[in-house]
PDB file of N, CA and C in Angstrom:
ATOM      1  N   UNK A   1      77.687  29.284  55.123  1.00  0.00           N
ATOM      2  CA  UNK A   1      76.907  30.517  55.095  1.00  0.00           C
ATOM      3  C   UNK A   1      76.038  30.586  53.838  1.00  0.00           C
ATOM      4  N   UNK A   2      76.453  30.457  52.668  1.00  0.00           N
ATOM      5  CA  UNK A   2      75.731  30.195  51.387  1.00  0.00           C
ATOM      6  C   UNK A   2      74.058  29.448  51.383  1.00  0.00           C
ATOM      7  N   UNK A   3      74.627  27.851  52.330  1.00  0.00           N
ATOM      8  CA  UNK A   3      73.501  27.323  52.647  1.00  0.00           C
ATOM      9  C   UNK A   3      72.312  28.186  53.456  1.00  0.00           C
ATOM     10  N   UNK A   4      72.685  28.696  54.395  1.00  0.00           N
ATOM     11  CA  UNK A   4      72.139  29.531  55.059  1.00  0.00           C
ATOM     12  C   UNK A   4      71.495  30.802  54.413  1.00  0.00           C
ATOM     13  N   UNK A   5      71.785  31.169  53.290  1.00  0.00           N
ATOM     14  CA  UNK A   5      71.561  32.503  52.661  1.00  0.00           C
ATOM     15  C   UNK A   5      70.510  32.340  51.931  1.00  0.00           C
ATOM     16  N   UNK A   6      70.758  30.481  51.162  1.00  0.00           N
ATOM     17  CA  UNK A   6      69.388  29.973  49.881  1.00  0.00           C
ATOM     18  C   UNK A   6      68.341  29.455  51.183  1.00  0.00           C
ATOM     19  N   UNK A   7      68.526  29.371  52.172  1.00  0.00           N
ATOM     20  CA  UNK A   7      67.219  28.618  53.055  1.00  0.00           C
ATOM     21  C   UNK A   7      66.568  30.070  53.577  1.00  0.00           C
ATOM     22  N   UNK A   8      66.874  31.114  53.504  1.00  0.00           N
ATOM     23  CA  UNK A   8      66.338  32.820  54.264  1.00  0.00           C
ATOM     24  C   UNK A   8      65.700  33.411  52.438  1.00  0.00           C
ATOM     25  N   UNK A   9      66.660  33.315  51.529  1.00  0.00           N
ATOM     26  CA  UNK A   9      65.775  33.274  50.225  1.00  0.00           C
ATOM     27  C   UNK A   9      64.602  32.622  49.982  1.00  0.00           C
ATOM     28  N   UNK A  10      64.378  31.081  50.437  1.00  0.00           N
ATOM     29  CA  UNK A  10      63.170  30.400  50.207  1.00  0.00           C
ATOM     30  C   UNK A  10      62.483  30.790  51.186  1.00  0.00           C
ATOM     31  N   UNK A  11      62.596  31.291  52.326  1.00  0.00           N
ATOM     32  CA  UNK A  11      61.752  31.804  53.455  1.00  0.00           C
ATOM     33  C   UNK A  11      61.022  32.551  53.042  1.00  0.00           C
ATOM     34  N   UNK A  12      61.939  33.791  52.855  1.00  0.00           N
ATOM     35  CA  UNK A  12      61.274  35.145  52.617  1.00  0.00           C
ATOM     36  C   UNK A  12      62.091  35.602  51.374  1.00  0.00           C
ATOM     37  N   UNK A  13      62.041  35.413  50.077  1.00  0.00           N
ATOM     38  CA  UNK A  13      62.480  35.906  49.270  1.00  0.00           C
ATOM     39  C   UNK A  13      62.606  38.056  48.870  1.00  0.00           C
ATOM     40  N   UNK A  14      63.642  37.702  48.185  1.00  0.00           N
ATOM     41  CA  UNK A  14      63.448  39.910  47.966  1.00  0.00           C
ATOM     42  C   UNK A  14      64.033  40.771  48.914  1.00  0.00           C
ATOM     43  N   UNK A  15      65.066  39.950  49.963  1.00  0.00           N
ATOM     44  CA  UNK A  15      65.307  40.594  51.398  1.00  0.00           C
ATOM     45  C   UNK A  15      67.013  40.364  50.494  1.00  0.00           C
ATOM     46  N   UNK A  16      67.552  41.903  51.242  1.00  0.00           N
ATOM     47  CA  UNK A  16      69.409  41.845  51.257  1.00  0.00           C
ATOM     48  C   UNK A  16      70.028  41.357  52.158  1.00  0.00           C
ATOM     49  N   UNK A  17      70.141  39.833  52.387  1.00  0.00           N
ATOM     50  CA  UNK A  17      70.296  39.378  53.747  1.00  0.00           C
ATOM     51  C   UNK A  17      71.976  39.467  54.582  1.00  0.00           C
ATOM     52  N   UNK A  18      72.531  39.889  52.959  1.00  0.00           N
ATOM     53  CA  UNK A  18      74.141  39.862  53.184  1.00  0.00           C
ATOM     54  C   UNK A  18      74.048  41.468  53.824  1.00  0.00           C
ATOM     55  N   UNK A  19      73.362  42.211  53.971  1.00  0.00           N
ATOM     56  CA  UNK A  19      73.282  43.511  54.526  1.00  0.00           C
ATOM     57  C   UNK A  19      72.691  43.919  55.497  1.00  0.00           C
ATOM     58  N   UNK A  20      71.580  43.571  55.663  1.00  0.00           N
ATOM     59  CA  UNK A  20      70.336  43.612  56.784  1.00  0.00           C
ATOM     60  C   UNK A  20      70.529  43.086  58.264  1.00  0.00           C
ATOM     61  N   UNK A  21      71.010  43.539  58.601  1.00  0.00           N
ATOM     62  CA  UNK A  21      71.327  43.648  60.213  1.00  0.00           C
ATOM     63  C   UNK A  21      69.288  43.551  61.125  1.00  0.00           C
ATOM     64  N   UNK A  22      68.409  44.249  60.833  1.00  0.00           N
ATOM     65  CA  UNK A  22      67.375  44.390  61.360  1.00  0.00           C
ATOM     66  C   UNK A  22      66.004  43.559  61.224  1.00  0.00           C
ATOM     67  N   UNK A  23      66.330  42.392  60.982  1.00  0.00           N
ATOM     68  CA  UNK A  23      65.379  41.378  60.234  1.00  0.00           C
ATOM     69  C   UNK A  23      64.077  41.167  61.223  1.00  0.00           C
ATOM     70  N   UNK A  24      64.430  40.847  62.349  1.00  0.00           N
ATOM     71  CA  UNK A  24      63.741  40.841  63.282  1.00  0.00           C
ATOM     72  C   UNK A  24      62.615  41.995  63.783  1.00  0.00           C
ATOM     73  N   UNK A  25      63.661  43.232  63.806  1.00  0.00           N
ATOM     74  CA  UNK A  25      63.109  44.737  64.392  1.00  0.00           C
ATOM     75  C   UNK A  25      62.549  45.142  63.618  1.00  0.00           C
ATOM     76  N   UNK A  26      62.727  45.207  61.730  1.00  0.00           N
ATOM     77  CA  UNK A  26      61.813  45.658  60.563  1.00  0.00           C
ATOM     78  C   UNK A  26      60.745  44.848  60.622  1.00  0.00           C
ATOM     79  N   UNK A  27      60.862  44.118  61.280  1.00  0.00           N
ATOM     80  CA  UNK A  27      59.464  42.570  60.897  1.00  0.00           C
ATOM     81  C   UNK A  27      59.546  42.253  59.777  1.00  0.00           C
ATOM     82  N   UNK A  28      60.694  42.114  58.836  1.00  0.00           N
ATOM     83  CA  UNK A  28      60.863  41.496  57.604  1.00  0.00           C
ATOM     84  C   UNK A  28      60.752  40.025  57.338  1.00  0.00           C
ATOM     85  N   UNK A  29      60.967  39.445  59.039  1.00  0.00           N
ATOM     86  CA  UNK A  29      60.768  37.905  58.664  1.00  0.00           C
ATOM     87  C   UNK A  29      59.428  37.639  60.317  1.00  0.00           C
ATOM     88  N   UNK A  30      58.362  37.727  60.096  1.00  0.00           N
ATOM     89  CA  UNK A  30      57.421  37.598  61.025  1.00  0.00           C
ATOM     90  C   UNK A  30      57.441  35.942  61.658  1.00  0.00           C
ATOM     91  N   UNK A  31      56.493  35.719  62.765  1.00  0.00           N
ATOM     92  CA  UNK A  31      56.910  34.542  63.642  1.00  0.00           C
ATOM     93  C   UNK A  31      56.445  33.794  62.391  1.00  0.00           C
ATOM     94  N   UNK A  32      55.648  33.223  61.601  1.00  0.00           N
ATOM     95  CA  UNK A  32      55.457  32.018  60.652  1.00  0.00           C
ATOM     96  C   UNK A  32      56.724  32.022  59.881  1.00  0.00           C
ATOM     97  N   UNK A  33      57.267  33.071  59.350  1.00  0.00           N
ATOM     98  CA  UNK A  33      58.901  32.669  58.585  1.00  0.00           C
ATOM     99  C   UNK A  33      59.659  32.058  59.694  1.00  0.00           C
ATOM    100  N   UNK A  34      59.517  32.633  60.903  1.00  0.00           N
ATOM    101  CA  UNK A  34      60.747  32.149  61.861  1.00  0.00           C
ATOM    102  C   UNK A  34      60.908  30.467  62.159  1.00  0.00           C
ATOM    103  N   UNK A  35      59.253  30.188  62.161  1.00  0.00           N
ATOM    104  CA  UNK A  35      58.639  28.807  62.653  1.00  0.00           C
ATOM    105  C   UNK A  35      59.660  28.061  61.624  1.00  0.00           C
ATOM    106  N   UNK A  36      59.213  28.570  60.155  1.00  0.00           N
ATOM    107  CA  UNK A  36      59.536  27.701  59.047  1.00  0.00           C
ATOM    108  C   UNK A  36      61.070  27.640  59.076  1.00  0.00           C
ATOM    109  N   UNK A  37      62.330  28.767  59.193  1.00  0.00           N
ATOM    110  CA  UNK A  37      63.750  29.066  59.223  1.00  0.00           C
ATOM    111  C   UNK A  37      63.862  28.144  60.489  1.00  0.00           C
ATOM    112  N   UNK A  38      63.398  27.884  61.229  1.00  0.00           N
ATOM    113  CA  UNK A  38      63.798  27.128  62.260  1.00  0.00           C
ATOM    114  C   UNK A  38      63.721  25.598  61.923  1.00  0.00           C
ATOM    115  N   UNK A  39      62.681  25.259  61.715  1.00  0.00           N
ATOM    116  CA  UNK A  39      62.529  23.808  60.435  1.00  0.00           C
ATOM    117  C   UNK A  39      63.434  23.495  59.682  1.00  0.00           C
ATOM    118  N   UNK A  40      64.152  24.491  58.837  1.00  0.00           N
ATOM    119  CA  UNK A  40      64.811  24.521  57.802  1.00  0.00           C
ATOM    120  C   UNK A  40      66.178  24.466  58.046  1.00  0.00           C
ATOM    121  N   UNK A  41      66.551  25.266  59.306  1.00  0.00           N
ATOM    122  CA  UNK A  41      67.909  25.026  59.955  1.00  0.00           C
ATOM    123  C   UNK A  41      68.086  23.937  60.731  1.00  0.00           C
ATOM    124  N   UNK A  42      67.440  23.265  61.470  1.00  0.00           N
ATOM    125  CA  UNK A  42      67.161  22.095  61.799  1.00  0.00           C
ATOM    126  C   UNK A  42      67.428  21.214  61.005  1.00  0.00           C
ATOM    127  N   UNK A  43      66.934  20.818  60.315  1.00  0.00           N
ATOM    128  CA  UNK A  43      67.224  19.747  58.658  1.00  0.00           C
ATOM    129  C   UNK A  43      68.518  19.708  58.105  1.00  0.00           C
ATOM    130  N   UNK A  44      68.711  21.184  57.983  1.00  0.00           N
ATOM    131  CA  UNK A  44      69.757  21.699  57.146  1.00  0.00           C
ATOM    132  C   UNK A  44      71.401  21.282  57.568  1.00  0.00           C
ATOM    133  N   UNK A  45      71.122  21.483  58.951  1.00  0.00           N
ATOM    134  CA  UNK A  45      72.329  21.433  59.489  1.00  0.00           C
ATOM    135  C   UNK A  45      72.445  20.617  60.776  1.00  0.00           C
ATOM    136  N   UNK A  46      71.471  20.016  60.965  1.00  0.00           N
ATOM    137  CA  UNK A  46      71.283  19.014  61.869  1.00  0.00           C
ATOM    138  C   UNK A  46      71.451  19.527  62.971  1.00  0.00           C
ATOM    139  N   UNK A  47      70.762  19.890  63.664  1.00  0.00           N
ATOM    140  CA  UNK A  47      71.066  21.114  64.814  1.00  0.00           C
ATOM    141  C   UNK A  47      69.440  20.582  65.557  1.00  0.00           C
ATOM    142  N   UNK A  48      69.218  21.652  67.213  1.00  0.00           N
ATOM    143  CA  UNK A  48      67.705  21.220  67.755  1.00  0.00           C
ATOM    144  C   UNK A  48      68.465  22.723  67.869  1.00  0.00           C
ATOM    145  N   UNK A  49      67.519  23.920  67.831  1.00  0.00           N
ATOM    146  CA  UNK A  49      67.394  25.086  67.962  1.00  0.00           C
ATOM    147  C   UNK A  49      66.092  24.961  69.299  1.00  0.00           C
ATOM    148  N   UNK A  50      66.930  25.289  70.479  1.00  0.00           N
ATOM    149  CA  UNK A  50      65.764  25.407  71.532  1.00  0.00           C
ATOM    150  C   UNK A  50      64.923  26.587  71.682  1.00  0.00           C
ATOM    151  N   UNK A  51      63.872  26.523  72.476  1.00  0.00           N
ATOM    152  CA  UNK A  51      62.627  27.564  72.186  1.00  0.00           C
ATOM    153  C   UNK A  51      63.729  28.739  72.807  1.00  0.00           C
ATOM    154  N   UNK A  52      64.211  28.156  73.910  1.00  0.00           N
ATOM    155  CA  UNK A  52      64.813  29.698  74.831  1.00  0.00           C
ATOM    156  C   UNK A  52      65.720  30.399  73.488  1.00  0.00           C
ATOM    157  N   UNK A  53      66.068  29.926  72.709  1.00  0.00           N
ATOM    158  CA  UNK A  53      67.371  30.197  71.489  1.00  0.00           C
ATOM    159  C   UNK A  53      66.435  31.331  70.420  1.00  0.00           C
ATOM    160  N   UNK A  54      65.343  30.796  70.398  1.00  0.00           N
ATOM    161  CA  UNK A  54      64.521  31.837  69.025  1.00  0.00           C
ATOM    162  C   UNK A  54      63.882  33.224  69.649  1.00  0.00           C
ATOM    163  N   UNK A  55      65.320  34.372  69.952  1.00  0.00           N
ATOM    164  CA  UNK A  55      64.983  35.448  70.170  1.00  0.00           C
ATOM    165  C   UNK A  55      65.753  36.320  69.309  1.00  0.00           C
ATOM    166  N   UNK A  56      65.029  37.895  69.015  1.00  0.00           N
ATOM    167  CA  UNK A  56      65.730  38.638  68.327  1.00  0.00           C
ATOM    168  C   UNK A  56      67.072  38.966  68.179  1.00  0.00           C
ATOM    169  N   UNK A  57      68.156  38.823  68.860  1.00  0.00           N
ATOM    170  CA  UNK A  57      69.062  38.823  69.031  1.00  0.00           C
ATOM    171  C   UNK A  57      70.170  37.503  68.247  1.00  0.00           C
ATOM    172  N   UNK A  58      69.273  36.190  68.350  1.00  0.00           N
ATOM    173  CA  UNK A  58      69.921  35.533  67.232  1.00  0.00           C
ATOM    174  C   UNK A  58      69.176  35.286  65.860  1.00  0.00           C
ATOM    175  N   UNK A  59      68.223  36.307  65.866  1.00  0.00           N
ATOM    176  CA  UNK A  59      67.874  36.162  64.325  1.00  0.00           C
ATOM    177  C   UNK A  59      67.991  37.580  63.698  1.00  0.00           C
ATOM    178  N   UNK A  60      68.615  38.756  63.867  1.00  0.00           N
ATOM    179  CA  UNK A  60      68.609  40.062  63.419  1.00  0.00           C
ATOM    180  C   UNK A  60      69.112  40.380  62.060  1.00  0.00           C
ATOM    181  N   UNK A  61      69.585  38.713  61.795  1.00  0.00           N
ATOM    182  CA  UNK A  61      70.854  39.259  60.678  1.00  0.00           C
ATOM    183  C   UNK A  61      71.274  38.070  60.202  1.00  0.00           C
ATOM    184  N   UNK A  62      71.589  37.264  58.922  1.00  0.00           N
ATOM    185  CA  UNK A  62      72.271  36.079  58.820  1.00  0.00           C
ATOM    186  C   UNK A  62      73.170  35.744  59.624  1.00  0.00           C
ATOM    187  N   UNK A  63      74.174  36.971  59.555  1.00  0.00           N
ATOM    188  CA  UNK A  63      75.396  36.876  60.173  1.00  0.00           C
ATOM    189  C   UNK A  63      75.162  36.297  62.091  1.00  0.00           C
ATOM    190  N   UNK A  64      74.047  36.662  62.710  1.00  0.00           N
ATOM    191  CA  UNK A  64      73.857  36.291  63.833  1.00  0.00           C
ATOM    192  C   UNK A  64      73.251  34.790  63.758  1.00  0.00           C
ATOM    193  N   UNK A  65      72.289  34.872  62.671  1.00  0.00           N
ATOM    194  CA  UNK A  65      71.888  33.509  62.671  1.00  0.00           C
ATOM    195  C   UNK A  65      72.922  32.533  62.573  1.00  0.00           C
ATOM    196  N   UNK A  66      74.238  32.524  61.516  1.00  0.00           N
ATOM    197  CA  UNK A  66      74.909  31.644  61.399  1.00  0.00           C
ATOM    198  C   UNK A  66      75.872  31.571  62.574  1.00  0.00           C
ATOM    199  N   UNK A  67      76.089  32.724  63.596  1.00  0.00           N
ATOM    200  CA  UNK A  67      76.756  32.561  64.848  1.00  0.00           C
ATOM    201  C   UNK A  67      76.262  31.720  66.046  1.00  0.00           C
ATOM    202  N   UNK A  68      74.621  31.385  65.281  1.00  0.00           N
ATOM    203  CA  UNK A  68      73.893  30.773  66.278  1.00  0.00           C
ATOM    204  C   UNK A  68      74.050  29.453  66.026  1.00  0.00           C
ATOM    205  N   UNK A  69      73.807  29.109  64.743  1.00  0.00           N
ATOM    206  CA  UNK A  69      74.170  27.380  64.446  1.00  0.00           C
ATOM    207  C   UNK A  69      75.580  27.041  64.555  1.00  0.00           C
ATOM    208  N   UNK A  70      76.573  27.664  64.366  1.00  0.00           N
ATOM    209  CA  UNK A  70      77.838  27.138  64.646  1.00  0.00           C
ATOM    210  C   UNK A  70      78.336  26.774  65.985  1.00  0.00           C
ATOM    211  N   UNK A  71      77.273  28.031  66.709  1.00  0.00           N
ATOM    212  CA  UNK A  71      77.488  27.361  68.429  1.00  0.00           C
ATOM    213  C   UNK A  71      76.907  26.379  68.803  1.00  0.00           C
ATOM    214  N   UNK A  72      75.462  25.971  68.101  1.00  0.00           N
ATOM    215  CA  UNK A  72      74.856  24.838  68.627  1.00  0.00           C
ATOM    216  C   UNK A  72      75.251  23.644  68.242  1.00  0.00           C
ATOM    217  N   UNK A  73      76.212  23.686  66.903  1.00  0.00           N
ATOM    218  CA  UNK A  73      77.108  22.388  66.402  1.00  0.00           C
ATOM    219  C   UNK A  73      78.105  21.975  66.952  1.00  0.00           C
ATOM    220  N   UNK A  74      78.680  23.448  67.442  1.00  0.00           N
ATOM    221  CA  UNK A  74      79.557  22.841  68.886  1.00  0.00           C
ATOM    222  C   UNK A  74      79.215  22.104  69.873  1.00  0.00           C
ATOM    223  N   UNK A  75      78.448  22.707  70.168  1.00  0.00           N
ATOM    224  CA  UNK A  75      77.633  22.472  71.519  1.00  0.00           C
ATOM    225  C   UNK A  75      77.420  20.807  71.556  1.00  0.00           C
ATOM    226  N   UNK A  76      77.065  20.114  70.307  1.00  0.00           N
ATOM    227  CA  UNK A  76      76.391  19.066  69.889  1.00  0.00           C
ATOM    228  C   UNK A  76      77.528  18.094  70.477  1.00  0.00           C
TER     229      UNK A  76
END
């Protein structure tokens, strides 16, 4: 999760990500951050994040995001 917390800092720095449930719905992280967090989780964690996968629902919140890569590492 840590990893995950410094790659949403280099995204979009200045955001409370350990708190922020609404990342998506505030438009705090717009589609060019998402493009790039998707790049970055990809790399990061060796994962393919499919197009059907990059919807609000798994990006609202770290906490959802990291529910999203742990399933796709399963998945793997």
């Amino acid at each position: 999760m840590e990893a995950l917390l410094k790659i949403l800092e280099d995204v979009q720095p200045g955001v409370d990500y350990r708190n922020c449930r609404r990342l998506i719905d505030d438009h705090i992280l717009d589609s060019l951050s998402i493009l790039a967090l998707v790049a970055e989780l990809e790399e990061e964690f060796d994962i393919v994040i499919p197009t059907v996968e990059i919807i609000p629902d798994n990006f609202n919140s770290a906490e959802q995001i990291w529910a999203l890569i742990v399933r796709l590492r399963q998945e793997d």
